[in-house]
N, C-alpha and C. Protein backbone atom coordinates (compact mmCIF):
# COMPACT_ATOMS: atom_id res chain seq x y z
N UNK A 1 0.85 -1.18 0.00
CA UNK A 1 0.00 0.00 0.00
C UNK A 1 0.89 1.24 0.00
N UNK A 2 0.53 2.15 -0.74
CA UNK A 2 1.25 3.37 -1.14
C UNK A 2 1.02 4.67 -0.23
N UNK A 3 1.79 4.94 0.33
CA UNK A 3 1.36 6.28 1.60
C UNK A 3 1.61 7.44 1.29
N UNK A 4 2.66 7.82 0.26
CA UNK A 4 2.92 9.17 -0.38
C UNK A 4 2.06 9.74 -1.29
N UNK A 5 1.54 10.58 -0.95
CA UNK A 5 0.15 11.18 -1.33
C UNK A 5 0.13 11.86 -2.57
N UNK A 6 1.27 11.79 -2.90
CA UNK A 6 1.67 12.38 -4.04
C UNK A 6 1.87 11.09 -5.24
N UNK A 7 2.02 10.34 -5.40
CA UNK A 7 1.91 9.17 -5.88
C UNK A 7 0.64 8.90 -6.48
N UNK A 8 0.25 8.20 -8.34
CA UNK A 8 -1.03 8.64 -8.33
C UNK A 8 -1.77 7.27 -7.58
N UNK A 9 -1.21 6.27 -7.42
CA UNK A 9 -2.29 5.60 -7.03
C UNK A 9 -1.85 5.29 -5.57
N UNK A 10 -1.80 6.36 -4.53
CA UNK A 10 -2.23 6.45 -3.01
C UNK A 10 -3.28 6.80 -2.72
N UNK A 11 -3.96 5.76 -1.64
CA UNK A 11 -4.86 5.73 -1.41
C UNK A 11 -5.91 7.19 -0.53
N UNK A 12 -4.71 7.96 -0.33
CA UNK A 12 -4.81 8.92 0.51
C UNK A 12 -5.48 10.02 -0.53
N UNK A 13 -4.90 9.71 -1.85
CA UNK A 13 -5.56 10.63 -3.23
C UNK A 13 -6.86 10.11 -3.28
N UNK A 14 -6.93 9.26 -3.30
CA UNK A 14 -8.57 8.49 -3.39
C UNK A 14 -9.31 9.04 -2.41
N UNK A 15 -9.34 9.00 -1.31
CA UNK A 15 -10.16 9.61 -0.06
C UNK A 15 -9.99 11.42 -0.49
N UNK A 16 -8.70 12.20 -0.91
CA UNK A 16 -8.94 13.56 -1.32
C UNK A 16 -9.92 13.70 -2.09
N UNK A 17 -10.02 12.58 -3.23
CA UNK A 17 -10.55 13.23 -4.67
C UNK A 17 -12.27 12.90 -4.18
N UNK A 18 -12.57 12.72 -3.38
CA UNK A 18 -14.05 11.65 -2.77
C UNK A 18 -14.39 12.77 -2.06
N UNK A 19 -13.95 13.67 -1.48
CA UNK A 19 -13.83 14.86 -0.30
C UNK A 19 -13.84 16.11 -1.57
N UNK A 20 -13.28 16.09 -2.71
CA UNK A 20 -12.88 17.05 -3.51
C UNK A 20 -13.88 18.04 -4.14
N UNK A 21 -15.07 16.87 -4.46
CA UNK A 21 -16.38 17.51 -5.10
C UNK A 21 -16.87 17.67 -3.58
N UNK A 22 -17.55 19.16 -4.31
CA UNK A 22 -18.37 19.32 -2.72
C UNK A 22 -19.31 19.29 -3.06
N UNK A 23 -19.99 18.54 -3.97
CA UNK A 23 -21.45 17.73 -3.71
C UNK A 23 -21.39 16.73 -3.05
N UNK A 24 -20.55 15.34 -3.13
CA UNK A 24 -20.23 14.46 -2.56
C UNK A 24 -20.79 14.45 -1.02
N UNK A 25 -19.88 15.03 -0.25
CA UNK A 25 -19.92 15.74 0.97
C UNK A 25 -21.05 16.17 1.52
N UNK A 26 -21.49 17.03 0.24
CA UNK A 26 -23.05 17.20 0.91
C UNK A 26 -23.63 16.11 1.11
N UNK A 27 -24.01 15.60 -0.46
CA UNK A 27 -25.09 14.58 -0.46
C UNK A 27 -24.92 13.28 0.85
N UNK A 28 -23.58 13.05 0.84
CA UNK A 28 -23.39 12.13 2.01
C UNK A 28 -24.25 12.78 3.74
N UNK A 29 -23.51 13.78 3.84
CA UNK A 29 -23.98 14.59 5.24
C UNK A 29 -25.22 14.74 5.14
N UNK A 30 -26.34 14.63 3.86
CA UNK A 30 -27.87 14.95 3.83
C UNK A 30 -28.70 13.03 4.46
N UNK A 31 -27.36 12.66 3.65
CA UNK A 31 -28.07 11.18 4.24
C UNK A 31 -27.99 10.41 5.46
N UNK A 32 -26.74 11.30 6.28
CA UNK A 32 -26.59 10.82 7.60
C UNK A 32 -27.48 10.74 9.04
N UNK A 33 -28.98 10.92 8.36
CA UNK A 33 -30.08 10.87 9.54
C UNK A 33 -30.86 9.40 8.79
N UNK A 34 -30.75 8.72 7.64
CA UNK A 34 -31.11 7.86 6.78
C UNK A 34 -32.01 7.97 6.04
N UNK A 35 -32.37 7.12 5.11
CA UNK A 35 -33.14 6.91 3.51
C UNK A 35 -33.56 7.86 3.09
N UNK A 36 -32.96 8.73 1.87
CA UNK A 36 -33.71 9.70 1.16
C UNK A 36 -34.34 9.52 0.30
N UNK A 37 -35.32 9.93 -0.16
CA UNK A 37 -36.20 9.93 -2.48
C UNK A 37 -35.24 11.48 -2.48
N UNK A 38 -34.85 11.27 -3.89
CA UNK A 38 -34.02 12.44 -4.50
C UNK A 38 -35.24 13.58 -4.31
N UNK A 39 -35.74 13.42 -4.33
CA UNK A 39 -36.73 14.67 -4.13
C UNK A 39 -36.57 15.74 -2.86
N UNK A 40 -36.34 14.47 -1.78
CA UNK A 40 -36.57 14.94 -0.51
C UNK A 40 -34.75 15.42 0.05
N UNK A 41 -34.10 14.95 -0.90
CA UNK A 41 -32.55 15.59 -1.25
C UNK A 41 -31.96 16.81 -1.58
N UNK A 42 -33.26 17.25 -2.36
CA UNK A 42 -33.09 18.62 -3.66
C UNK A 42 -33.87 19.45 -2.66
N UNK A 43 -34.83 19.02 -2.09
CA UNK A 43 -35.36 19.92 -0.69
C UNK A 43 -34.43 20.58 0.47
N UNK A 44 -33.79 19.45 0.90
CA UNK A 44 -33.06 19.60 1.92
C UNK A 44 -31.51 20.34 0.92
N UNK A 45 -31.29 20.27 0.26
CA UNK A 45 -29.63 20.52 0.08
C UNK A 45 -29.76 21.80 -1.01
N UNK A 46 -29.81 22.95 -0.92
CA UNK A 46 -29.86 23.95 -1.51
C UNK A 46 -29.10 24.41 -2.53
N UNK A 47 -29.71 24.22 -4.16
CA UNK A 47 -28.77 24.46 -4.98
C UNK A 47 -28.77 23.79 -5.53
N UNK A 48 -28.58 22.51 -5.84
CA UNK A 48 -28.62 20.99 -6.42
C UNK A 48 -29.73 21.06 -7.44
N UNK A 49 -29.03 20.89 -8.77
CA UNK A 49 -30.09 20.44 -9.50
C UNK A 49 -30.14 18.94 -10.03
N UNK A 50 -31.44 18.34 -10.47
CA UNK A 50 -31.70 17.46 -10.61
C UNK A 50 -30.41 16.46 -10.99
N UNK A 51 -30.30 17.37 -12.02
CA UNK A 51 -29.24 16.59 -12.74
C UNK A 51 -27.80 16.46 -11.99
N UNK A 52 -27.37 17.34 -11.68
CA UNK A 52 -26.08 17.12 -10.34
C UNK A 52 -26.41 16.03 -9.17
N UNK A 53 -27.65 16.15 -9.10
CA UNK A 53 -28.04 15.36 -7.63
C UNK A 53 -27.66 14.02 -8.41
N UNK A 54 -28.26 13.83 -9.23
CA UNK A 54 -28.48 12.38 -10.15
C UNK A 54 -27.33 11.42 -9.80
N UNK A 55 -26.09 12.64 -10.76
CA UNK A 55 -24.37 12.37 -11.41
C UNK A 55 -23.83 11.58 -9.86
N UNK A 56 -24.19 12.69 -8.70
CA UNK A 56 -23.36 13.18 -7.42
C UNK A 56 -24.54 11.39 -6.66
N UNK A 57 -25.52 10.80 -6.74
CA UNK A 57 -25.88 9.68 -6.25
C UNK A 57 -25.38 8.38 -7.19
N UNK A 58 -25.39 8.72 -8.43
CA UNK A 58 -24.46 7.69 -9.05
C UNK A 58 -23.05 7.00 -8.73
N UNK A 59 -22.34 8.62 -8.58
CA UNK A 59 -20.99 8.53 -8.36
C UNK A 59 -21.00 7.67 -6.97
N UNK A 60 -21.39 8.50 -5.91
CA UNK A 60 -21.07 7.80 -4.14
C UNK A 60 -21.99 6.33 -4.61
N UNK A 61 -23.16 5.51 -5.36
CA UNK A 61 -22.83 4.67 -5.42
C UNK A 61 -21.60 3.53 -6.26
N UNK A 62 -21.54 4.10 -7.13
CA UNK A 62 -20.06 3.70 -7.98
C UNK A 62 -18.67 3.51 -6.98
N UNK A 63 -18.83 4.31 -6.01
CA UNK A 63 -17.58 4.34 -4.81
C UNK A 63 -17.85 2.92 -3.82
N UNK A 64 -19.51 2.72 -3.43
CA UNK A 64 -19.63 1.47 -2.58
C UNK A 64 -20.06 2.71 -1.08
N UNK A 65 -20.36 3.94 -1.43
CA UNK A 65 -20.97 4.77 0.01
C UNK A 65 -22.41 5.06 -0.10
N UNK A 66 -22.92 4.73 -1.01
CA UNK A 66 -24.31 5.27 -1.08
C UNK A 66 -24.74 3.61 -2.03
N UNK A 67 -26.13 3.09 -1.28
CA UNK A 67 -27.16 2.47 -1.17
C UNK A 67 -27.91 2.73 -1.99
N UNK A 68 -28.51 2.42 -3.82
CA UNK A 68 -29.78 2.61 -4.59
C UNK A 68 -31.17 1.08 -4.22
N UNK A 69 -32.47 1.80 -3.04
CA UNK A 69 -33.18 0.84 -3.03
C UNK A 69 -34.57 0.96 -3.78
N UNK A 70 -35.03 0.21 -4.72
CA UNK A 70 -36.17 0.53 -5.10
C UNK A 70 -37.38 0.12 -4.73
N UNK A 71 -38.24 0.46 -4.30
CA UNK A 71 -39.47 -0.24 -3.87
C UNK A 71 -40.11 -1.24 -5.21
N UNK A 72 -40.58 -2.17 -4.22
CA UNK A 72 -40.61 -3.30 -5.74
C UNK A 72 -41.84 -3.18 -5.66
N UNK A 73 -43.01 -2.31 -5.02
CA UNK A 73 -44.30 -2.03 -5.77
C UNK A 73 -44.45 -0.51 -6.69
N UNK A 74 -43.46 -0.18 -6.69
CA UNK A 74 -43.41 1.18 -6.91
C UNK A 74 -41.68 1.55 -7.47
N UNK A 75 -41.64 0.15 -8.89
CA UNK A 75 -40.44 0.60 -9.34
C UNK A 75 -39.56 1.90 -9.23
N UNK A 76 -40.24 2.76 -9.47
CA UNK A 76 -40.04 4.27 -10.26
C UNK A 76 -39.66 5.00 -8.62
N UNK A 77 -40.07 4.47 -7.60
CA UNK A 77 -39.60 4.82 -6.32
C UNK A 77 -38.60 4.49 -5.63
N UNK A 78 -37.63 5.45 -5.78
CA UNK A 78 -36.35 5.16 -4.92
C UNK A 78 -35.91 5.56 -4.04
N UNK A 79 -35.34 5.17 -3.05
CA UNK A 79 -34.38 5.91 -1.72
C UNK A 79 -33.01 5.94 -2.22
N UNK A 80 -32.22 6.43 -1.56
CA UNK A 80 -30.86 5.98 -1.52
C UNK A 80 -30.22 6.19 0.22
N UNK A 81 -29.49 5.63 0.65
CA UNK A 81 -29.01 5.40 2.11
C UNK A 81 -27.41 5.22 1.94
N UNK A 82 -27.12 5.90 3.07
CA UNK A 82 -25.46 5.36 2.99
C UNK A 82 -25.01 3.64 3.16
N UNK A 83 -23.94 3.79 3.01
CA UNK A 83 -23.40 2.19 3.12
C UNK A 83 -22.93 2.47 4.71
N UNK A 84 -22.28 1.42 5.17
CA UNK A 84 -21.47 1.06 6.50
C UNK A 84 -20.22 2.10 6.12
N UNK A 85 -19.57 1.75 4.98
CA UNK A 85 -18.45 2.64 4.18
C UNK A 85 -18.60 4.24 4.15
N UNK A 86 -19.98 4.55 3.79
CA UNK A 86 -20.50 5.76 3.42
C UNK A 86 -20.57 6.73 4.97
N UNK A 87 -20.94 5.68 5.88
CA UNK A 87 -21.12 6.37 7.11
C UNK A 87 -19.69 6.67 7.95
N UNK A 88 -18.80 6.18 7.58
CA UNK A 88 -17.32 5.79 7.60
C UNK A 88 -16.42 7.63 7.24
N UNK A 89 -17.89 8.28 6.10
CA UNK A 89 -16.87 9.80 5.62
C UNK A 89 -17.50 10.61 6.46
N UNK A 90 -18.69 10.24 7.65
CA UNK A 90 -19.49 11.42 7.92
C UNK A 90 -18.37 12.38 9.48
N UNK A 91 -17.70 11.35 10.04
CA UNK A 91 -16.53 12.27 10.50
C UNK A 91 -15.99 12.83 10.20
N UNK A 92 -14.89 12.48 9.39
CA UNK A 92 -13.80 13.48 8.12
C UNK A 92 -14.88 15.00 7.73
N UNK A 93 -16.15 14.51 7.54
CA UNK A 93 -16.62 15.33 6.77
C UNK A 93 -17.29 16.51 8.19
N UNK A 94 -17.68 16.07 9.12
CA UNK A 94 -18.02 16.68 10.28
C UNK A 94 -16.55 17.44 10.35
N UNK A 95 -15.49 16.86 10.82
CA UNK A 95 -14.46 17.71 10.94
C UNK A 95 -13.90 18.94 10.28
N UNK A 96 -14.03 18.55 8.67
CA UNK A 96 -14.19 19.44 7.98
C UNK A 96 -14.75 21.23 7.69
N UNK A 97 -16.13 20.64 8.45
CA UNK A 97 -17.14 21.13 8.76
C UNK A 97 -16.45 22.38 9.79
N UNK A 98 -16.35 21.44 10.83
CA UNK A 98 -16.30 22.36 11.80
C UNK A 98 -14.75 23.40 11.87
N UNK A 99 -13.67 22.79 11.06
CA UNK A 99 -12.83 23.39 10.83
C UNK A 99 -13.39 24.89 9.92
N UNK A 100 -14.03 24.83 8.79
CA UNK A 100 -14.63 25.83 8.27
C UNK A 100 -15.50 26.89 9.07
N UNK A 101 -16.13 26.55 10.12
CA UNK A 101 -16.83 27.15 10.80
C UNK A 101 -15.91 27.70 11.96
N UNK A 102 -14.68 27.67 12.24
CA UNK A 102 -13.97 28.05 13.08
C UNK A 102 -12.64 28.62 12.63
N UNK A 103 -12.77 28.32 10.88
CA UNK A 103 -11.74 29.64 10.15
C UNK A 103 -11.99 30.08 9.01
N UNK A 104 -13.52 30.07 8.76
CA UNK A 104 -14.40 30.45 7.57
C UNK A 104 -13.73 32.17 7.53
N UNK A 105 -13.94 32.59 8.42
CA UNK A 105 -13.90 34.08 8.49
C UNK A 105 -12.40 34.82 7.80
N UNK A 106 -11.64 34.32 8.18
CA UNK A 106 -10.02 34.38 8.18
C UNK A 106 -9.91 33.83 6.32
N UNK A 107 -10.69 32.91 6.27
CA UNK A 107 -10.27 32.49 4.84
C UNK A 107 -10.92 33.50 3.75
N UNK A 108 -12.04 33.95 4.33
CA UNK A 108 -12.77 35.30 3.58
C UNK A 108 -11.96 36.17 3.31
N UNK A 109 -11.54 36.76 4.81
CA UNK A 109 -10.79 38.04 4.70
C UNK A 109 -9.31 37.74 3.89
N UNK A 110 -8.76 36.71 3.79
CA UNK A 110 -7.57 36.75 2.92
C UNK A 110 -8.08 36.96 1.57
N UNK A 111 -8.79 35.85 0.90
CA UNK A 111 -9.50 36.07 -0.43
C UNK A 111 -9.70 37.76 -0.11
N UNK A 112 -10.45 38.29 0.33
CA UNK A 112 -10.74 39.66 -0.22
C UNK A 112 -9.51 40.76 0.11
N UNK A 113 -8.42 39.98 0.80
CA UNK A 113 -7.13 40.90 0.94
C UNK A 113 -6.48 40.66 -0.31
N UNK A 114 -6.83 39.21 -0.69
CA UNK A 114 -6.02 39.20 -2.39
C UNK A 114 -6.77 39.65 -3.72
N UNK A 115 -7.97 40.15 -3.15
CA UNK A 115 -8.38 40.59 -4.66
C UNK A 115 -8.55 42.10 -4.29
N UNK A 116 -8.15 42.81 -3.04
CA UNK A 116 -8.00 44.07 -3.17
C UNK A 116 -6.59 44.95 -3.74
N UNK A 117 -7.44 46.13 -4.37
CA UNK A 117 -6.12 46.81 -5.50
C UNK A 117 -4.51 47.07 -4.50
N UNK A 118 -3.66 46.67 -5.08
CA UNK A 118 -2.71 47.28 -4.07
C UNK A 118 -1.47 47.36 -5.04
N UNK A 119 -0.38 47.58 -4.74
CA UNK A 119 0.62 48.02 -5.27
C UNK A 119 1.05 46.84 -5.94
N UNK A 120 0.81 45.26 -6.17
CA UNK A 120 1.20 44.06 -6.95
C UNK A 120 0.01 43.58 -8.11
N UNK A 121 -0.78 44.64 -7.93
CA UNK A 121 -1.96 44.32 -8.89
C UNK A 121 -1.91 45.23 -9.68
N UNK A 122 -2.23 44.28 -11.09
CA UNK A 122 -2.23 44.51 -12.27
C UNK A 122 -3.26 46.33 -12.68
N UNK A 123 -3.30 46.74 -13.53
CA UNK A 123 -4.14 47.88 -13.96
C UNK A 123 -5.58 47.84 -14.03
N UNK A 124 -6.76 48.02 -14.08
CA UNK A 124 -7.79 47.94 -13.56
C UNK A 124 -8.21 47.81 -14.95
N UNK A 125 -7.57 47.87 -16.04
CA UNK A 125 -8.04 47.47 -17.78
C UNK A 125 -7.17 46.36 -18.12
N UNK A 126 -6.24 45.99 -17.19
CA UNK A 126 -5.19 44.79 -17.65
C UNK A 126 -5.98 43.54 -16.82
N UNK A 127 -6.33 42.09 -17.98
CA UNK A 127 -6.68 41.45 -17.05
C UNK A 127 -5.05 40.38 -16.82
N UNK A 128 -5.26 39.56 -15.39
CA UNK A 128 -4.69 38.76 -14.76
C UNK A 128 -4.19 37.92 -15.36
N UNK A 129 -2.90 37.31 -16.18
CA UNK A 129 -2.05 36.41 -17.04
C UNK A 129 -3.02 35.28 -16.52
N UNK A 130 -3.39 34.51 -15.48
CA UNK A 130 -3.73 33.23 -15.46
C UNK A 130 -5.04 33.10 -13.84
N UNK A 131 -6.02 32.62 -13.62
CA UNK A 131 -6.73 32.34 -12.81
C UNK A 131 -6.06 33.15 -11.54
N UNK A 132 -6.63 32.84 -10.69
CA UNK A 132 -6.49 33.18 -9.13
C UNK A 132 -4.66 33.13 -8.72
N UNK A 133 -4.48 32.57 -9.20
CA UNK A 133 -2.69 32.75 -8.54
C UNK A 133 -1.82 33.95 -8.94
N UNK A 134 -1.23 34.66 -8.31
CA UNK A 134 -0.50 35.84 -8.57
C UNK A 134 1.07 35.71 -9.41
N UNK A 135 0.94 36.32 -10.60
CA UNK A 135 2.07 36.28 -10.97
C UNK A 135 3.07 37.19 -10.76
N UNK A 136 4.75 37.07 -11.01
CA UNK A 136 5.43 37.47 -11.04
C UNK A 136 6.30 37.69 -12.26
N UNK A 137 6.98 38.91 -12.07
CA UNK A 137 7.72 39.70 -13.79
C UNK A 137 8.64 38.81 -12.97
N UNK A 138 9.45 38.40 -14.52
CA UNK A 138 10.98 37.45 -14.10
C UNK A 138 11.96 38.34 -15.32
């Protein structure tokens, strides 16, 4: 088993990239009271459209964390529930959680310290060589 996280097939990348989408995360944390109908998913989890919800219950079952049960009088009726596995991310993901909620603020104020004008920023008609990272003249 491979422990350097940097390596592509460590397992430690696998648990990042599972944590990475933050639908995942949600949809898992929506199911941690048990059995949802996607309906009652798109209610509870704000934002989610059908079609994301769909991809994002496919995927966590494709992983072995999320449960597809259908009622067998009522094909067309489904739940989905976490696995034993699935209930396995709702710590990591609690932790997560609460880490954000105890340096949400701090991570704001940097973002808006880096997108305020200051003496390393570009001209206000020049846009930015590349996404969010700051470049440097060499």
């Amino acid at each position: 088993m491979t422990t350097d996280a940097f390596l592509a097939d460590c397992r430690a990348r696998l648990a990042f990239d599972l944590l990475s989408n933050t639908w995942n995360a949600v949809v898992l944390w929506a199911l941690r009271d048990g059995p949802r109908r996607p309906v009652e998913l798109r209610e509870r989890i704000g934002g989610i459209s059908s079609k994301v919800l769909t991809e994002t219950l496919r995927r966590l079952q494709f992983n072995g964390l999320v449960d597809r049960q259908a009622d067998p009088d009522a094909p067309s009726r489904v739940e989905y529930q976490l696995t034993a596995l699935g209930r396995t991310l709702l710590a990591p993901i609690d932790a997560v959680g609460a880490w954000a909620f105890e340096h949400g603020d701090e991570v704001m104020a940097a973002q808006e310290a880096a997108c305020a004008p200051g003496p390393q920023s570009p001209p206000a008609d020049q846009e930015p060589r590349s996404g969010y990272w700051p470049t440097t003249s060499t």
